[in-house]
C-alpha atoms as a PDB file:
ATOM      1  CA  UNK A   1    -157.490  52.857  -0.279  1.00  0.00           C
ATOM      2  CA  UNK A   2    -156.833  54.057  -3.799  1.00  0.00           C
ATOM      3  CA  UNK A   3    -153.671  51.540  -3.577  1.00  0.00           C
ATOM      4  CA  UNK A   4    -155.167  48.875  -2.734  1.00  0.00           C
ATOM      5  CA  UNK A   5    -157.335  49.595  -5.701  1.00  0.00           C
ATOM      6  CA  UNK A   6    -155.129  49.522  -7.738  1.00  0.00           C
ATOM      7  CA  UNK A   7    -153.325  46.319  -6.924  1.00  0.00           C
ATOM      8  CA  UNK A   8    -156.673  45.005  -6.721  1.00  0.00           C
ATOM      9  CA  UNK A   9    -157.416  45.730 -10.591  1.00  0.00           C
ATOM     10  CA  UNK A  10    -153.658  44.775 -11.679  1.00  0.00           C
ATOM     11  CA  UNK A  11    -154.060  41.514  -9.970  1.00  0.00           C
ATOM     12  CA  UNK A  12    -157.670  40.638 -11.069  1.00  0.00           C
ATOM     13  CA  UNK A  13    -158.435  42.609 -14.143  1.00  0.00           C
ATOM     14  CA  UNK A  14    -156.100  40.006 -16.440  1.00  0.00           C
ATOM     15  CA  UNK A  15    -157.211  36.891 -14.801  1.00  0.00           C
ATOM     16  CA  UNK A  16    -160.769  37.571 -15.096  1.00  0.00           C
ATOM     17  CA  UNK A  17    -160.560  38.325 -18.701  1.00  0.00           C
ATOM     18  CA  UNK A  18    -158.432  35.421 -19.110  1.00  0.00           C
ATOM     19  CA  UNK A  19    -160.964  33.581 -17.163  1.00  0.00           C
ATOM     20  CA  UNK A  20    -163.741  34.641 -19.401  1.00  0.00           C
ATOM     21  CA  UNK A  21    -162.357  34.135 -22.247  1.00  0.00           C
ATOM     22  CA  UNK A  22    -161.790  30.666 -21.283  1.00  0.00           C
ATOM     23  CA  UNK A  23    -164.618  29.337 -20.011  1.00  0.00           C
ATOM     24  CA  UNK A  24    -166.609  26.981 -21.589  1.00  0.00           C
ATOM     25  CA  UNK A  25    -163.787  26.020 -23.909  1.00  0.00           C
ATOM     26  CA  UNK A  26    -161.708  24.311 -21.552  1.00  0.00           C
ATOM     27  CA  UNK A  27    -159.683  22.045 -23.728  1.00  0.00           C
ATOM     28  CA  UNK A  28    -159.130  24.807 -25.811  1.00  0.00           C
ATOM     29  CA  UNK A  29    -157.670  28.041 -23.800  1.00  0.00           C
ATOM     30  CA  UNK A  30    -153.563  28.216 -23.403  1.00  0.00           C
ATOM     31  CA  UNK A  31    -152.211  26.158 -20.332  1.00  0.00           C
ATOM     32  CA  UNK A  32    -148.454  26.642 -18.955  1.00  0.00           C
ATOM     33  CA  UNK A  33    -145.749  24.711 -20.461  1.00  0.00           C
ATOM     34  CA  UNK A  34    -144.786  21.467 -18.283  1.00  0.00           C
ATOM     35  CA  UNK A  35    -140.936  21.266 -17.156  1.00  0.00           C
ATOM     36  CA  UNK A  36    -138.927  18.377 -16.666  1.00  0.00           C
ATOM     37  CA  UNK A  37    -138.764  14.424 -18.532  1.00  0.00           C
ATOM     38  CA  UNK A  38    -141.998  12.821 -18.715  1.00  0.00           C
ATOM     39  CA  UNK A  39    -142.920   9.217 -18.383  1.00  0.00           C
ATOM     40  CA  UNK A  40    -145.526   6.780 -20.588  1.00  0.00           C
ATOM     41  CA  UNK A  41    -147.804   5.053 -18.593  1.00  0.00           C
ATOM     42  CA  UNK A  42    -149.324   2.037 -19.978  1.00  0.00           C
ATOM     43  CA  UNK A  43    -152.539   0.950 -18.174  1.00  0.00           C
ATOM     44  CA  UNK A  44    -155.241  -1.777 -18.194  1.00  0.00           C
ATOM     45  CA  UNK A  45    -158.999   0.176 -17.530  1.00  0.00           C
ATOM     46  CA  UNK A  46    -161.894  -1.795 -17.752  1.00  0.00           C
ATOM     47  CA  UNK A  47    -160.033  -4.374 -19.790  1.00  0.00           C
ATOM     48  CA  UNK A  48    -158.406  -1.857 -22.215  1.00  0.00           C
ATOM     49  CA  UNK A  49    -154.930  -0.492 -22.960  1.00  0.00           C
ATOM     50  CA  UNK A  50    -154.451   2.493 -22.505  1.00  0.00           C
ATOM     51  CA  UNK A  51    -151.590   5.278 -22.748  1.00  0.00           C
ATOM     52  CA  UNK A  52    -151.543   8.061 -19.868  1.00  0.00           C
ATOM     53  CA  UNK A  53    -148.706  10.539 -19.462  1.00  0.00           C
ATOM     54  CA  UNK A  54    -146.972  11.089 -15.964  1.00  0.00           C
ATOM     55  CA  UNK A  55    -145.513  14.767 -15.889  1.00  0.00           C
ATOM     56  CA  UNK A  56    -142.209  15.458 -13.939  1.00  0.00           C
ATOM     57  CA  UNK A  57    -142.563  16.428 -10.570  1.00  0.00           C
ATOM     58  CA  UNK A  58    -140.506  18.534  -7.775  1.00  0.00           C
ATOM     59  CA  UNK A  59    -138.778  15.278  -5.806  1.00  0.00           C
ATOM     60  CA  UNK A  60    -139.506  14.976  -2.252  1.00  0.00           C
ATOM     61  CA  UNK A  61    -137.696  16.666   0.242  1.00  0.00           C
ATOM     62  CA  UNK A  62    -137.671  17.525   4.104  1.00  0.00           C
ATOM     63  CA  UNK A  63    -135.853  20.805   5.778  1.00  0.00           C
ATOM     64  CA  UNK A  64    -136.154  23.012   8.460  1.00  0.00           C
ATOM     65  CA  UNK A  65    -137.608  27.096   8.177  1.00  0.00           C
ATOM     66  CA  UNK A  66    -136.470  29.751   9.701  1.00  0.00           C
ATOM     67  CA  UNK A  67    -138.584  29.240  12.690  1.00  0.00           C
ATOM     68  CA  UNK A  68    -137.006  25.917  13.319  1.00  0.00           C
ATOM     69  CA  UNK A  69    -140.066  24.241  12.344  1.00  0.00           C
ATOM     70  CA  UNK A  70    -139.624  21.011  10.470  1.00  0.00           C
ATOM     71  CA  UNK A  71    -141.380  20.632   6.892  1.00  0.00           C
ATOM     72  CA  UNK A  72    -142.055  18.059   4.225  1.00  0.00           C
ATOM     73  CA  UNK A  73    -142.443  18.943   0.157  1.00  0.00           C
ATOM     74  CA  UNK A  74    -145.931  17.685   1.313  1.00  0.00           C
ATOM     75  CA  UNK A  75    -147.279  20.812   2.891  1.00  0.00           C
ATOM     76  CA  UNK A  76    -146.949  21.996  -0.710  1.00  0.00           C
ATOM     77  CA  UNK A  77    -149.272  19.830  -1.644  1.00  0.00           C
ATOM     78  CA  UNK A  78    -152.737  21.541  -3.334  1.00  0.00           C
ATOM     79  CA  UNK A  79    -150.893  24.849  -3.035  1.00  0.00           C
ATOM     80  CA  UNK A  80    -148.802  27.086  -6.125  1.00  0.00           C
ATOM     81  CA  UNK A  81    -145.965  27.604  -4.656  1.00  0.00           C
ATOM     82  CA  UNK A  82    -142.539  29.708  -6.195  1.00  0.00           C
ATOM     83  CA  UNK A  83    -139.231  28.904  -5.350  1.00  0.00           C
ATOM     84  CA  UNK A  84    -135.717  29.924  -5.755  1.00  0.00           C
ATOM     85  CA  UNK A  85    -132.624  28.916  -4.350  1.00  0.00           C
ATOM     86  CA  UNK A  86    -130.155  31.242  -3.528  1.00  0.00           C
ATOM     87  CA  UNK A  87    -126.468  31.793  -0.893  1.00  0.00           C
ATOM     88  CA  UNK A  88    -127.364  34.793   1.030  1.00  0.00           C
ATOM     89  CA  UNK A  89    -123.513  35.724   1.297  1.00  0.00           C
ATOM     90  CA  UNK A  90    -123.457  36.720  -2.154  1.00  0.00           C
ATOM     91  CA  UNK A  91    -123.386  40.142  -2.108  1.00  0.00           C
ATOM     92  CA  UNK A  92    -124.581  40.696  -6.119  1.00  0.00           C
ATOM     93  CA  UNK A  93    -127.323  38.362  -6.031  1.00  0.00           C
ATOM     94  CA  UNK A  94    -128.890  37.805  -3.100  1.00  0.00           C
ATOM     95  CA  UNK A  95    -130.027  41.396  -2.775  1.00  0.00           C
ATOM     96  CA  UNK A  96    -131.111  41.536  -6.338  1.00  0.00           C
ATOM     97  CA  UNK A  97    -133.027  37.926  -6.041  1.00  0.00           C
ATOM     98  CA  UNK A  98    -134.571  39.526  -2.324  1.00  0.00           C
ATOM     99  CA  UNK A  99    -135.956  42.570  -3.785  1.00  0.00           C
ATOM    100  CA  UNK A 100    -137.825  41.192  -7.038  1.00  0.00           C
ATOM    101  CA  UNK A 101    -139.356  37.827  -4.715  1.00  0.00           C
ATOM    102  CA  UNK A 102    -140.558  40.591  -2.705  1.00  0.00           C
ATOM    103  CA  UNK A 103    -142.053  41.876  -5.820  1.00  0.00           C
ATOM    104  CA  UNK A 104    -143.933  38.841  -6.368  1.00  0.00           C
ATOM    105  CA  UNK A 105    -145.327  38.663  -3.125  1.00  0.00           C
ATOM    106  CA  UNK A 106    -146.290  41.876  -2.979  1.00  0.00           C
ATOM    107  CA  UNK A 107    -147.945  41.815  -6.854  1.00  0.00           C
ATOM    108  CA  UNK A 108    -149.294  38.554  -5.705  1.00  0.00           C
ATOM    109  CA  UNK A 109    -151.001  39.758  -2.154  1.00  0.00           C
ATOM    110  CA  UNK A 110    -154.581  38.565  -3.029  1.00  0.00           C
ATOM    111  CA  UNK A 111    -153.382  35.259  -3.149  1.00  0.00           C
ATOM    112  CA  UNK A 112    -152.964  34.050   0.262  1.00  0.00           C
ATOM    113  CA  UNK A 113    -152.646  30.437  -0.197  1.00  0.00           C
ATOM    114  CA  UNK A 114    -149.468  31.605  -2.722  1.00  0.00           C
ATOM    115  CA  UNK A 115    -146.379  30.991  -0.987  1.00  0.00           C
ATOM    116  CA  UNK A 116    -142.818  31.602  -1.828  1.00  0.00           C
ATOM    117  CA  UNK A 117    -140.184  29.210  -1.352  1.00  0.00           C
ATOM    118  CA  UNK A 118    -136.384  29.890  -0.478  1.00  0.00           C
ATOM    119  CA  UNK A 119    -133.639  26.976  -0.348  1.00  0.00           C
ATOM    120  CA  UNK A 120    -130.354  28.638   1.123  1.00  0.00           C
ATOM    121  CA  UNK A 121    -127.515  26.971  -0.099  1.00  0.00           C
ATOM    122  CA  UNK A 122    -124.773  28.235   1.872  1.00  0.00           C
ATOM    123  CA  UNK A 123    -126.311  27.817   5.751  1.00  0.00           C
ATOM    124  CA  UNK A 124    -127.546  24.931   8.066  1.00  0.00           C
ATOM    125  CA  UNK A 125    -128.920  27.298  10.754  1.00  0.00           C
ATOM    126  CA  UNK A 126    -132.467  28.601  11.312  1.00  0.00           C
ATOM    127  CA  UNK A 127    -131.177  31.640  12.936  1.00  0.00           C
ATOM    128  CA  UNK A 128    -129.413  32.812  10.342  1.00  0.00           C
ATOM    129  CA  UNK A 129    -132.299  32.166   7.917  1.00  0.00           C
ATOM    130  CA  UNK A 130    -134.744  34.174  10.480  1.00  0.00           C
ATOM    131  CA  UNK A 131    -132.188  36.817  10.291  1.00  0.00           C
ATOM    132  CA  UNK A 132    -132.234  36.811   6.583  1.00  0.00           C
ATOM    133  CA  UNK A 133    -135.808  37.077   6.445  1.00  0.00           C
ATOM    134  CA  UNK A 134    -135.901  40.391   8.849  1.00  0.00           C
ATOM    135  CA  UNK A 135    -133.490  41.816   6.950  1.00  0.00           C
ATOM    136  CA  UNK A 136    -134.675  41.522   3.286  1.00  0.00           C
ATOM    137  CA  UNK A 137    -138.475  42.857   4.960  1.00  0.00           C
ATOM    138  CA  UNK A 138    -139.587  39.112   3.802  1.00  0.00           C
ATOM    139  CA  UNK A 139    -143.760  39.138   4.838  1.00  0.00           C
ATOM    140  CA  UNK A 140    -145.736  35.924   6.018  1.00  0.00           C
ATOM    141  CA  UNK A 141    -145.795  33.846   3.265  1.00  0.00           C
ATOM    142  CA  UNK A 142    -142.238  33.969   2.263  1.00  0.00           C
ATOM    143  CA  UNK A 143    -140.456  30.541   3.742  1.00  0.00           C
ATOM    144  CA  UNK A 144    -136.813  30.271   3.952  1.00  0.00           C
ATOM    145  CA  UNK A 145    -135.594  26.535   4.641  1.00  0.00           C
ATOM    146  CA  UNK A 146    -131.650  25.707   5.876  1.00  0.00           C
ATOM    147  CA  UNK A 147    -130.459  22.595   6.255  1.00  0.00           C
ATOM    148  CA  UNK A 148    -127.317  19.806   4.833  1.00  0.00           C
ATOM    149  CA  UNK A 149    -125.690  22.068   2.597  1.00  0.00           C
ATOM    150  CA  UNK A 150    -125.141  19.366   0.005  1.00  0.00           C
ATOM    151  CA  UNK A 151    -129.115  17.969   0.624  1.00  0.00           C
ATOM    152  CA  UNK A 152    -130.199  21.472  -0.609  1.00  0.00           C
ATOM    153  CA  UNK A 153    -127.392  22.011  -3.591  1.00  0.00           C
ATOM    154  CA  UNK A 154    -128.207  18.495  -5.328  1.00  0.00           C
ATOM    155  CA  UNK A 155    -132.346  19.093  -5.154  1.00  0.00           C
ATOM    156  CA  UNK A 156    -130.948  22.559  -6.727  1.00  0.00           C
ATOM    157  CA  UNK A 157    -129.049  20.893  -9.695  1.00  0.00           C
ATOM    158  CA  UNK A 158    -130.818  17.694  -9.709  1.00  0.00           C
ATOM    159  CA  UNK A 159    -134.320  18.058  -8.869  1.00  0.00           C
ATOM    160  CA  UNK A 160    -134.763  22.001 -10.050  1.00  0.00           C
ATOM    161  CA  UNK A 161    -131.985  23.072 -12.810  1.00  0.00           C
ATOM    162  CA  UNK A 162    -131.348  19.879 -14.377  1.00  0.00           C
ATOM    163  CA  UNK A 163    -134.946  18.583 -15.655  1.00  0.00           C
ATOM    164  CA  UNK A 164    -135.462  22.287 -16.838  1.00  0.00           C
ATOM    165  CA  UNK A 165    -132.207  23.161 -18.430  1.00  0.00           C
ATOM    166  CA  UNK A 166    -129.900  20.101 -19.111  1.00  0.00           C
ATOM    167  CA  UNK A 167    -126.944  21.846 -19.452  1.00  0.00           C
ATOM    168  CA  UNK A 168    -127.507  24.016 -15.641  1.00  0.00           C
ATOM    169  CA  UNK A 169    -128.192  27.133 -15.302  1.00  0.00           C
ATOM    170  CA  UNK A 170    -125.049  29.545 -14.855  1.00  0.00           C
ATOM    171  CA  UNK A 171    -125.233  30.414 -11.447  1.00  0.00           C
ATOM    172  CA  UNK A 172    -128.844  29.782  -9.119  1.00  0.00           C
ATOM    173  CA  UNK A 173    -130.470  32.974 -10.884  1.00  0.00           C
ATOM    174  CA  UNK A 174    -133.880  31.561 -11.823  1.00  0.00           C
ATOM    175  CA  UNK A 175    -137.610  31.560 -10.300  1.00  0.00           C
ATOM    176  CA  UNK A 176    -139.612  28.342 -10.331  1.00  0.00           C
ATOM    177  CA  UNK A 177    -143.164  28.208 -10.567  1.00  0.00           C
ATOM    178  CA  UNK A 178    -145.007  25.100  -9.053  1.00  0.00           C
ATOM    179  CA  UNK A 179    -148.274  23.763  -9.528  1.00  0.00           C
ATOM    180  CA  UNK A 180    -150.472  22.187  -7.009  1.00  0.00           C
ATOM    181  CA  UNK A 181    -149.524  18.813  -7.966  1.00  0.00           C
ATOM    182  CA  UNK A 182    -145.728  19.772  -7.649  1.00  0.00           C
ATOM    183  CA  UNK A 183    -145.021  19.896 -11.274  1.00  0.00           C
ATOM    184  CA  UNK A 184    -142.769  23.239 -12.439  1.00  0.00           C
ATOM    185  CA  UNK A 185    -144.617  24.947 -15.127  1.00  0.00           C
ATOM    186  CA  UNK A 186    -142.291  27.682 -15.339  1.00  0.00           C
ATOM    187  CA  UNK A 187    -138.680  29.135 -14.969  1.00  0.00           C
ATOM    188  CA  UNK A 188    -137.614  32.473 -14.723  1.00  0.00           C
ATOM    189  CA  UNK A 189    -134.420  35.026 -14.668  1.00  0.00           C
ATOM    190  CA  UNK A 190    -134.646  36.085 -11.319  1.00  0.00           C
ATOM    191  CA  UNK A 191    -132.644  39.082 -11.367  1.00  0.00           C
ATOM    192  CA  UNK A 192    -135.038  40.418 -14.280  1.00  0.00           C
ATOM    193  CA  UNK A 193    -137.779  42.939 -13.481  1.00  0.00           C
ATOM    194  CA  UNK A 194    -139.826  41.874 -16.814  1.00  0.00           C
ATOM    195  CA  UNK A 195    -139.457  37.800 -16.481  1.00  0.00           C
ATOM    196  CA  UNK A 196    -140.461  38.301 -12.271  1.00  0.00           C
ATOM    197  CA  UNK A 197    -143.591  40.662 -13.752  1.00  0.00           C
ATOM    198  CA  UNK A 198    -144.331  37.550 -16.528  1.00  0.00           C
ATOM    199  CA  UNK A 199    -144.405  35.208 -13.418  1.00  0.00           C
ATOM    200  CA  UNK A 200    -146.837  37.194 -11.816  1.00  0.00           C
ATOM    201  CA  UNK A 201    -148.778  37.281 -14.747  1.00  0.00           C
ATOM    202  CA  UNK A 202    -148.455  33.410 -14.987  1.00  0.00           C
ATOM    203  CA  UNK A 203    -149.427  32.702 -11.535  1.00  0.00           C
ATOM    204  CA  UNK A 204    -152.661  34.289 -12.561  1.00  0.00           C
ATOM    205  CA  UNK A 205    -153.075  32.630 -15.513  1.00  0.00           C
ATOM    206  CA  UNK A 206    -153.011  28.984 -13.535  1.00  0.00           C
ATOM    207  CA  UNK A 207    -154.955  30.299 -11.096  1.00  0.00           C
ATOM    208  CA  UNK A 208    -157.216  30.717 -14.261  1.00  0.00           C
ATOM    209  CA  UNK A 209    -156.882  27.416 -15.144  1.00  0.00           C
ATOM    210  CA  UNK A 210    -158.105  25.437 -11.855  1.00  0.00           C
ATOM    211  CA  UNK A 211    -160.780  27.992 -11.456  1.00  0.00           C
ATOM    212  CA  UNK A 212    -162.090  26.784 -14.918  1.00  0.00           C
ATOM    213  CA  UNK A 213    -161.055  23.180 -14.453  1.00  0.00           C
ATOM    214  CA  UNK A 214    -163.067  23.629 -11.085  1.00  0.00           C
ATOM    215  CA  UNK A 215    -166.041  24.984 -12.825  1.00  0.00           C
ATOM    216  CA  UNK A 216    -166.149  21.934 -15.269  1.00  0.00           C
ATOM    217  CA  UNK A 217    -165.474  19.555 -13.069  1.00  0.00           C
ATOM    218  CA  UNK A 218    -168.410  21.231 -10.995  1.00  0.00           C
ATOM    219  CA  UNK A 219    -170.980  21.463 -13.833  1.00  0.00           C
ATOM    220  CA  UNK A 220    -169.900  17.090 -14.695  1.00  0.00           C
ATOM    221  CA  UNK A 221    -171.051  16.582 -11.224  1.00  0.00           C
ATOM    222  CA  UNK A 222    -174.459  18.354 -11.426  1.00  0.00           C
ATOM    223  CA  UNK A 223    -175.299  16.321 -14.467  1.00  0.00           C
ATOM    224  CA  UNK A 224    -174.503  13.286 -13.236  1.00  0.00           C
ATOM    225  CA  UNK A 225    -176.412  14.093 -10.229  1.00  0.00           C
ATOM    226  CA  UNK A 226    -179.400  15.074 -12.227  1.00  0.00           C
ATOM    227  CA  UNK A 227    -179.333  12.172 -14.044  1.00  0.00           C
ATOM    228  CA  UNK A 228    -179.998   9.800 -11.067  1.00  0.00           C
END
């Protein structure tokens, strides 16, 4: 009991402050960086011109988990999500990588809807990816997806490392932290203790940010219905 407590208080004490601190001022509180090359969109609205900005987002992409089951980037969709991508034959980082994405679902365990993504690089079969999972003591919202080696290694380079980091990343070492729109909002050393504990920290601080975008968007709509 006094655990739970405890994670309780280290999980919800900082968002709720952040929370409170933030609301009401909603174009003013700090937001997560955006990752990746944006676009200018130029649009016609009720006759006008207008400028809009399209942020980068995780490209599509289909795989199997370790269950065999078949999934689609789209069952990300309206969910944060973390992911890393990592060959679970390499004996120093794999084990490292396991351990602290452990760490984040366990600091994370409030957060059911949270889930945590892993791309193997180095393995086409589910088996082996369900075998994985038992062995690193992965729990129920981890996801480990196999499938064409190459498929995998260029959404790595091209869809993860290269819009965050143009000249790659040494090695697949970092976390990636995904919105609910699929747009990364952050990167991190995943075989560092203090940048995995600053991603849990982070994924509280944008679930922060749609709980006050919520409440806005909440209080709009009772205006608008009390002014009909």
């Amino acid at each position: 009991m006094k655990k739970a407590l405890t994670l309780l208080f280290i999980l919800v004490f900082p968002s709720a402050i952040y929370v409170f601190l933030a609301a009401g001022k909603e174009k003013s509180f700090i937001r997560l960086a955006y990752y990746g090359p944006k676009k200018v969109l130029h649009l016609t609205i009720n006759g006008k011109q207008k400028t809009d900005t399209a942020f980068y987002s995780v490209p599509p992409f289909t795989f199997y988990d370790q269950f065999n089951r078949r999934y689609n980037s789209g069952a990300f969709n309206g969910k944060i999500w973390v992911a890393n991508f990592v060959n679970i034959h390499d004996a120093e980082k794999a084990p490292a990588m396991a351990v602290l994405m452990n760490r984040v679902e366990e600091r994370s365990d409030l957060d059911t809807a949270l889930r945590m993504v892993t791309f193997t690089t180095d393995s086409e079969s589910a088996q082996s990816m369900n075998d994985y999972a038992t062995t690193i003591h992965a729990g129920k919202r981890r996801i480990f997806f196999s499938g064409n080696i190459k498929d995998i290694n260029d959404l790595a380079t091209e869809g993860f490392y290269k819009p965050t980091n143009a000249a790659y990343a040494a090695g697949y070492n970092s976390f990636f932290l995904i919105d609910k729109e699929g747009h990364i909002r952050g990167v991190y050393n995943g075989m560092q203790v203090k940048d995995v504990d600053r991603l849990v920290e982070e994924i509280g601080m944008m679930e922060a940010e749609y709980y006050v975008k919520n409440q806005v968007k909440e209080q709009k709509e009772g205006k608008d219905i009390d002014a009909i």
